[in-house]
Protein backbone atom coordinates (compact mmCIF):
# COMPACT_ATOMS: atom_id res chain seq x y z
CA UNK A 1 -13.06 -124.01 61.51
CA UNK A 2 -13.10 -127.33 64.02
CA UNK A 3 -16.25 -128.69 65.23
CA UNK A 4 -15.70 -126.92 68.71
CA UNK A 5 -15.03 -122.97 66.77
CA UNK A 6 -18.23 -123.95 64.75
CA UNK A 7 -20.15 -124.72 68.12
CA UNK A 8 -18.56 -121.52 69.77
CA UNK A 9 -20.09 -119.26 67.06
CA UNK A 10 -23.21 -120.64 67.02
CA UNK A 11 -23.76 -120.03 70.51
CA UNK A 12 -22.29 -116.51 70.25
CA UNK A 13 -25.33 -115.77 67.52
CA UNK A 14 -27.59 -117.48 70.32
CA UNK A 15 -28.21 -121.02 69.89
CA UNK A 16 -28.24 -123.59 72.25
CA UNK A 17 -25.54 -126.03 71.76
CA UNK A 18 -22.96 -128.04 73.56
CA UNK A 19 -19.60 -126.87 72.49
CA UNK A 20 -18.06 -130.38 73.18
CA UNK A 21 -16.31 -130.88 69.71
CA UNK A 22 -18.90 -133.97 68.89
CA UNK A 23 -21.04 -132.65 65.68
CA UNK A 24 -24.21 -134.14 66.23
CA UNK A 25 -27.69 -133.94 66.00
CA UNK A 26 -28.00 -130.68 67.92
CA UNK A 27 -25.31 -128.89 66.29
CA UNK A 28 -26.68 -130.05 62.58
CA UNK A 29 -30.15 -128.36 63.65
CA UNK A 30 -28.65 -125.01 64.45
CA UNK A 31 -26.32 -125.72 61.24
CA UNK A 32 -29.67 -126.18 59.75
CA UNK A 33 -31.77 -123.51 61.11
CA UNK A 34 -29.07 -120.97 60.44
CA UNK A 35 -28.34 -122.09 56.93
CA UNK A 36 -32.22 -121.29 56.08
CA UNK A 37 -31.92 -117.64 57.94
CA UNK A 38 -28.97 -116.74 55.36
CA UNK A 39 -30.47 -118.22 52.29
CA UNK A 40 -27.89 -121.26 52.24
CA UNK A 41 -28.47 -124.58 51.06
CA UNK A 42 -29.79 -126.10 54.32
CA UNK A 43 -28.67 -129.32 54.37
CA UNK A 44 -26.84 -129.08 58.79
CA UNK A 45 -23.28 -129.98 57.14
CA UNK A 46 -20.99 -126.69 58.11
CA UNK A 47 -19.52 -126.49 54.95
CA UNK A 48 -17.00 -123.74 53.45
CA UNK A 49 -19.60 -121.63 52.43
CA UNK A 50 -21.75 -122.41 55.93
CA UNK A 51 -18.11 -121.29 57.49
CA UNK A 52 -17.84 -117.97 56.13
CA UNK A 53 -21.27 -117.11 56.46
CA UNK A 54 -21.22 -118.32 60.29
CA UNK A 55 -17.79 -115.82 60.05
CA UNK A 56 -19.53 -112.68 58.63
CA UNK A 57 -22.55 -112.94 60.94
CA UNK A 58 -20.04 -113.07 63.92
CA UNK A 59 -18.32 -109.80 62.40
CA UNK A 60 -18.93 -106.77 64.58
CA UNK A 61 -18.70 -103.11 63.15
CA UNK A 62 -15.64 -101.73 64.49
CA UNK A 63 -14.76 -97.88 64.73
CA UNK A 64 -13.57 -97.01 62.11
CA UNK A 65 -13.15 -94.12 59.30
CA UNK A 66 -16.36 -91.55 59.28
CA UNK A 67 -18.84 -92.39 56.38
CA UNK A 68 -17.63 -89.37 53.50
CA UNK A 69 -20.05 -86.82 52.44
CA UNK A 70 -22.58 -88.22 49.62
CA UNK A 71 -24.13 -85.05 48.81
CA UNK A 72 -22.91 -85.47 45.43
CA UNK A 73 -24.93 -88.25 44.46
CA UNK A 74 -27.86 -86.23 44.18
CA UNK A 75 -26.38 -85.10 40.71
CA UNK A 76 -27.03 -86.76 37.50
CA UNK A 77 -24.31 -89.18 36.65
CA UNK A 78 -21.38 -87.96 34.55
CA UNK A 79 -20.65 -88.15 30.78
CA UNK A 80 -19.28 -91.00 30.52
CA UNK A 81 -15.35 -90.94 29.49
CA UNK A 82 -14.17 -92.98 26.15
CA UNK A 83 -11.85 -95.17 27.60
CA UNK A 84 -11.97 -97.37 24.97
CA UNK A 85 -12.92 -101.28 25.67
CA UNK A 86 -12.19 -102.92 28.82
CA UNK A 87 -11.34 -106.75 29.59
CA UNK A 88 -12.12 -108.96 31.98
CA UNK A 89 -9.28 -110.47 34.13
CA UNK A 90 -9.62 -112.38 37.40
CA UNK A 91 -9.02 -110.36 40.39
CA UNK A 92 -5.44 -110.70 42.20
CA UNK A 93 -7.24 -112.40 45.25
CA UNK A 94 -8.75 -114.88 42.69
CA UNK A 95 -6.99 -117.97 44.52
CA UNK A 96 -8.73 -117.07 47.70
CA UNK A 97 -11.80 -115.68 46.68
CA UNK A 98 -15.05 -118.20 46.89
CA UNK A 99 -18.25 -117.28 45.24
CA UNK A 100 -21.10 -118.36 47.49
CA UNK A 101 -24.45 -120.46 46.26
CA UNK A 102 -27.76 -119.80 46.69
CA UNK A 103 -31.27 -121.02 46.25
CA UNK A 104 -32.77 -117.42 45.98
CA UNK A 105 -33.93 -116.63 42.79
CA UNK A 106 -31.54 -114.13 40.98
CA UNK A 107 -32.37 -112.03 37.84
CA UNK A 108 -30.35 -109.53 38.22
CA UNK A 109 -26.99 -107.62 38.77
CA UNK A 110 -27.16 -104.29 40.27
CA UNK A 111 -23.78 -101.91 40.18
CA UNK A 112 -23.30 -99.08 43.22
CA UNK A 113 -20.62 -97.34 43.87
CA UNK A 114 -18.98 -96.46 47.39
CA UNK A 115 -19.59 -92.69 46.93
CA UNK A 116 -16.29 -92.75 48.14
CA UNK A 117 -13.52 -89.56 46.87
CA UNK A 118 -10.88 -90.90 44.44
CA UNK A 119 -7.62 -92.24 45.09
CA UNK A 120 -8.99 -93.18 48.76
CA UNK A 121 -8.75 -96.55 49.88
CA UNK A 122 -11.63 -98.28 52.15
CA UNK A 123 -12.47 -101.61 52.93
CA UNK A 124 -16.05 -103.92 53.65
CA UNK A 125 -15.60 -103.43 57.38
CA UNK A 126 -15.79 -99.56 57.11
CA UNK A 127 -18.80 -99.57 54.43
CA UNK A 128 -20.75 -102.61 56.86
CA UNK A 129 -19.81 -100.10 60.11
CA UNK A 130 -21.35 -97.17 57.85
CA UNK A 131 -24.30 -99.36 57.06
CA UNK A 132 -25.08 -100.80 60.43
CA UNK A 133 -24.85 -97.72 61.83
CA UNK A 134 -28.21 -96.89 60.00
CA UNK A 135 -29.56 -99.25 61.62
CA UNK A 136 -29.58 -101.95 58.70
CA UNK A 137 -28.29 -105.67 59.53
CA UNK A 138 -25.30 -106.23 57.44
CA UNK A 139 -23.83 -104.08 55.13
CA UNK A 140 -26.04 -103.84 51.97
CA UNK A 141 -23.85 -104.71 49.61
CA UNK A 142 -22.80 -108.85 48.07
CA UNK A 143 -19.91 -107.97 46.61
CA UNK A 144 -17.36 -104.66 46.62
CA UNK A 145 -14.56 -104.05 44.20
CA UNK A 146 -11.60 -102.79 45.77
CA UNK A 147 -9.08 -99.94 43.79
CA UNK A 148 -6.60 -102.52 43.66
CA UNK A 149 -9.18 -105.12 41.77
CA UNK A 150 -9.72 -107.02 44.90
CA UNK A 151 -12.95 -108.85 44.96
CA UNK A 152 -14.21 -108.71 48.44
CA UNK A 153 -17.24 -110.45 49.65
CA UNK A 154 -19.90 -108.69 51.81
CA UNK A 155 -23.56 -109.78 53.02
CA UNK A 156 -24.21 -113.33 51.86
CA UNK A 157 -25.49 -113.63 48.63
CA UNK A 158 -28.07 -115.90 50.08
CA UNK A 159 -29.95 -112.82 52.13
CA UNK A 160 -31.34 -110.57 50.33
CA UNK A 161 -29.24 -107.35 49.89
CA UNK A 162 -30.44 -103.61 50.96
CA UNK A 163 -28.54 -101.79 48.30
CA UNK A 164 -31.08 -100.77 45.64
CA UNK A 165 -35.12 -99.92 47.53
CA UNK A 166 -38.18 -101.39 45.30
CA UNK A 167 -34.91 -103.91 43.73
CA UNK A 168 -33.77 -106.07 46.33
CA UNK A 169 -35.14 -108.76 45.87
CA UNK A 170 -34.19 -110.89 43.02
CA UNK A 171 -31.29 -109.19 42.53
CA UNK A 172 -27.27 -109.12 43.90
CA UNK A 173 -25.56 -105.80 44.74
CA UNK A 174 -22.15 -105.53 43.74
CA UNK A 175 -19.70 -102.17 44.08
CA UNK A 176 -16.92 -100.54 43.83
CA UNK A 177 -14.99 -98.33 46.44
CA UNK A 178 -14.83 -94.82 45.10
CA UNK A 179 -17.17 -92.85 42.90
CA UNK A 180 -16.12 -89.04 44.11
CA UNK A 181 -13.84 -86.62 42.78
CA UNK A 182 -10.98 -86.43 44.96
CA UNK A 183 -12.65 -83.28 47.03
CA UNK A 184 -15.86 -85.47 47.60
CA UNK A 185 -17.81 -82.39 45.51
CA UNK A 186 -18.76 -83.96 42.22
CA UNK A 187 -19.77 -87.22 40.85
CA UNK A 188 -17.10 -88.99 39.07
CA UNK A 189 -16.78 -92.60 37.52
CA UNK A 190 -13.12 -92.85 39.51
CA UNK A 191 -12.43 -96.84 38.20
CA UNK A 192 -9.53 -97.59 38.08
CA UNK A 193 -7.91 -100.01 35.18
CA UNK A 194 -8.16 -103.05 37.57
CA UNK A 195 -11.28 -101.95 39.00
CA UNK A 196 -12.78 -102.23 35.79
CA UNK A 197 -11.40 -105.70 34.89
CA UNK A 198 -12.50 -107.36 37.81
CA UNK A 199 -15.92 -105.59 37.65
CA UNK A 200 -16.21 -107.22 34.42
CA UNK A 201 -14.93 -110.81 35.39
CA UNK A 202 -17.57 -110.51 38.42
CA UNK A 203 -20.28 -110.12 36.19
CA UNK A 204 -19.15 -112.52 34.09
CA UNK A 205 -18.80 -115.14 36.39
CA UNK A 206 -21.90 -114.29 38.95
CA UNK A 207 -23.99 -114.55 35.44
CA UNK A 208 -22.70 -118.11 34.79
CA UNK A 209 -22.93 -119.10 38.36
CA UNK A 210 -26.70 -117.85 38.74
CA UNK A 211 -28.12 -118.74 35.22
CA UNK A 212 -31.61 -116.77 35.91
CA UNK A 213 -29.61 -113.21 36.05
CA UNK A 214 -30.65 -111.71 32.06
CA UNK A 215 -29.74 -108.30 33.58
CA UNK A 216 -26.88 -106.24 34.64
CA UNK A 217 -27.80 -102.39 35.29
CA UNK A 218 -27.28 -99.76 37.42
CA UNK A 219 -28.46 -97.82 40.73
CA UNK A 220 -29.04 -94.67 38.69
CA UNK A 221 -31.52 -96.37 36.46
CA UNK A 222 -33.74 -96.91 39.61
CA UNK A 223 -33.38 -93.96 42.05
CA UNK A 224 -32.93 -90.12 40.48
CA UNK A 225 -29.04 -90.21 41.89
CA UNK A 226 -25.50 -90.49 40.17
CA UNK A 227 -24.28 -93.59 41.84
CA UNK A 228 -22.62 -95.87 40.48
CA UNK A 229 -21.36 -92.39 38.86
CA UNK A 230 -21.57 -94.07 34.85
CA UNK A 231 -24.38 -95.50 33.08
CA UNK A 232 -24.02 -99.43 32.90
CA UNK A 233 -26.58 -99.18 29.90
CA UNK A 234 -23.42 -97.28 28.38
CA UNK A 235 -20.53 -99.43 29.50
CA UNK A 236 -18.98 -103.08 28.50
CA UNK A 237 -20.90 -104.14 32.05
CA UNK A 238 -24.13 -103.56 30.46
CA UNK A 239 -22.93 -105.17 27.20
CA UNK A 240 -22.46 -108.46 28.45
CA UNK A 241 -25.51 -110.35 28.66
């Protein structure tokens, strides 16, 4: 972004600045102020990470696909299948993908899934539309997991996340699109084989990156639902720190 784009989106989120190109002391206090609103380092310099943060608070739900029927998570989670041991490989978007900083305290890792029916494709902008359209800020999620292996980012790991109530704070919310049987009816852990490999990179690398997280778990073990639709205590997520 230049100096001017920077200035432009900071007065579309409702500061007062001069959008003259000239990054000075006014524009490094609203660089400031809004790094401390989204958990950022706040140091006024509009950095990468300052950039796509400025980016994602600019990004407005669009219409999109209906949220699916989640019903189904009221279930206990499934049996897990043996699918034998999985490995961690970096996801194909691994050149482009940036995993923000924070100075929130993190502990641990929290696995969702989409509740999404299998072999269906969605993306971030149609689980934030779902999201805001409870009425929540941002979508509640840090990080989702497309079928593909994709590592997409979501609310800035800085704020704290509304993806897991009585476990948000402290704690980064990571999932993966899908979850459903294919008629939406039954739980069902629906990862696919790159799905699972960048699920376990993620962790891998979030863990190193944050060195207070000492846990990786799932929504199930917290609220009496299926999601993420396995148990983490059970899989080679839950095996890794």
């Amino acid at each position: 972004m230049t100096i001017a784009e920077i200035q432009r989106a900071l007065v579309a989120l409702g500061f007062s600045v001069a959008v003259d190109g000239r990054f000075g002391e006014e524009s490094r206090a609203a660089i400031r102020f809004f790094q401390q609103c989204y958990g950022l380092h706040a140091d006024g310099i509009p950095g990468p990470q300052t950039q796509a943060a400025l980016k994602q608070a600019l990004a407005a739900p669009k219409p999109g696909r209906p949220e699916p029927d989640k019903s189904a998570m009221a279930a206990p989670a499934p049996v897990p299948q043996r699918l034998g041991t999985a490995a961690a490989a970096p996801p194909p978007n691994v050149a482009s993908l940036q995993l923000l900083d924070t100075a929130r305290p993190v502990a641990e890792i929290i696995w969702h899934c989409t509740a999404t029916p299998e072999g269906k494709d969605f993306t971030v902008a149609d689980v934030r539309a779902w999201h805001k359209a409870r009425g929540w800020s941002d979508i509640g999620y840090h990080y989702v997991v497309y079928r593909d292996g994709r590592i997409m980012l979501g609310r800035p790991v800085g704020q704290i996340g509304a993806h897991c109530e009585g476990h948000n704070t402290g704690t980064i919310g990571c999932s993966y699109i899908g979850g459903l049987s294919a008629d939406g009816k039954t739980a069902k852990d629906t990862r696919t084989s790159a799905q699972r490999a960048s699920m376990l990179w993620l962790t891998q690398q979030l863990s190193a990156k944050h060195r207070g997280i000492k846990r990786v778990s799932g929504h199930n073990q917290y609220a009496n639902k299926a999601c993420p639709s396995f148990d983490v205590r059970k899989d080679d997520l839950g095996r890794l720190i």
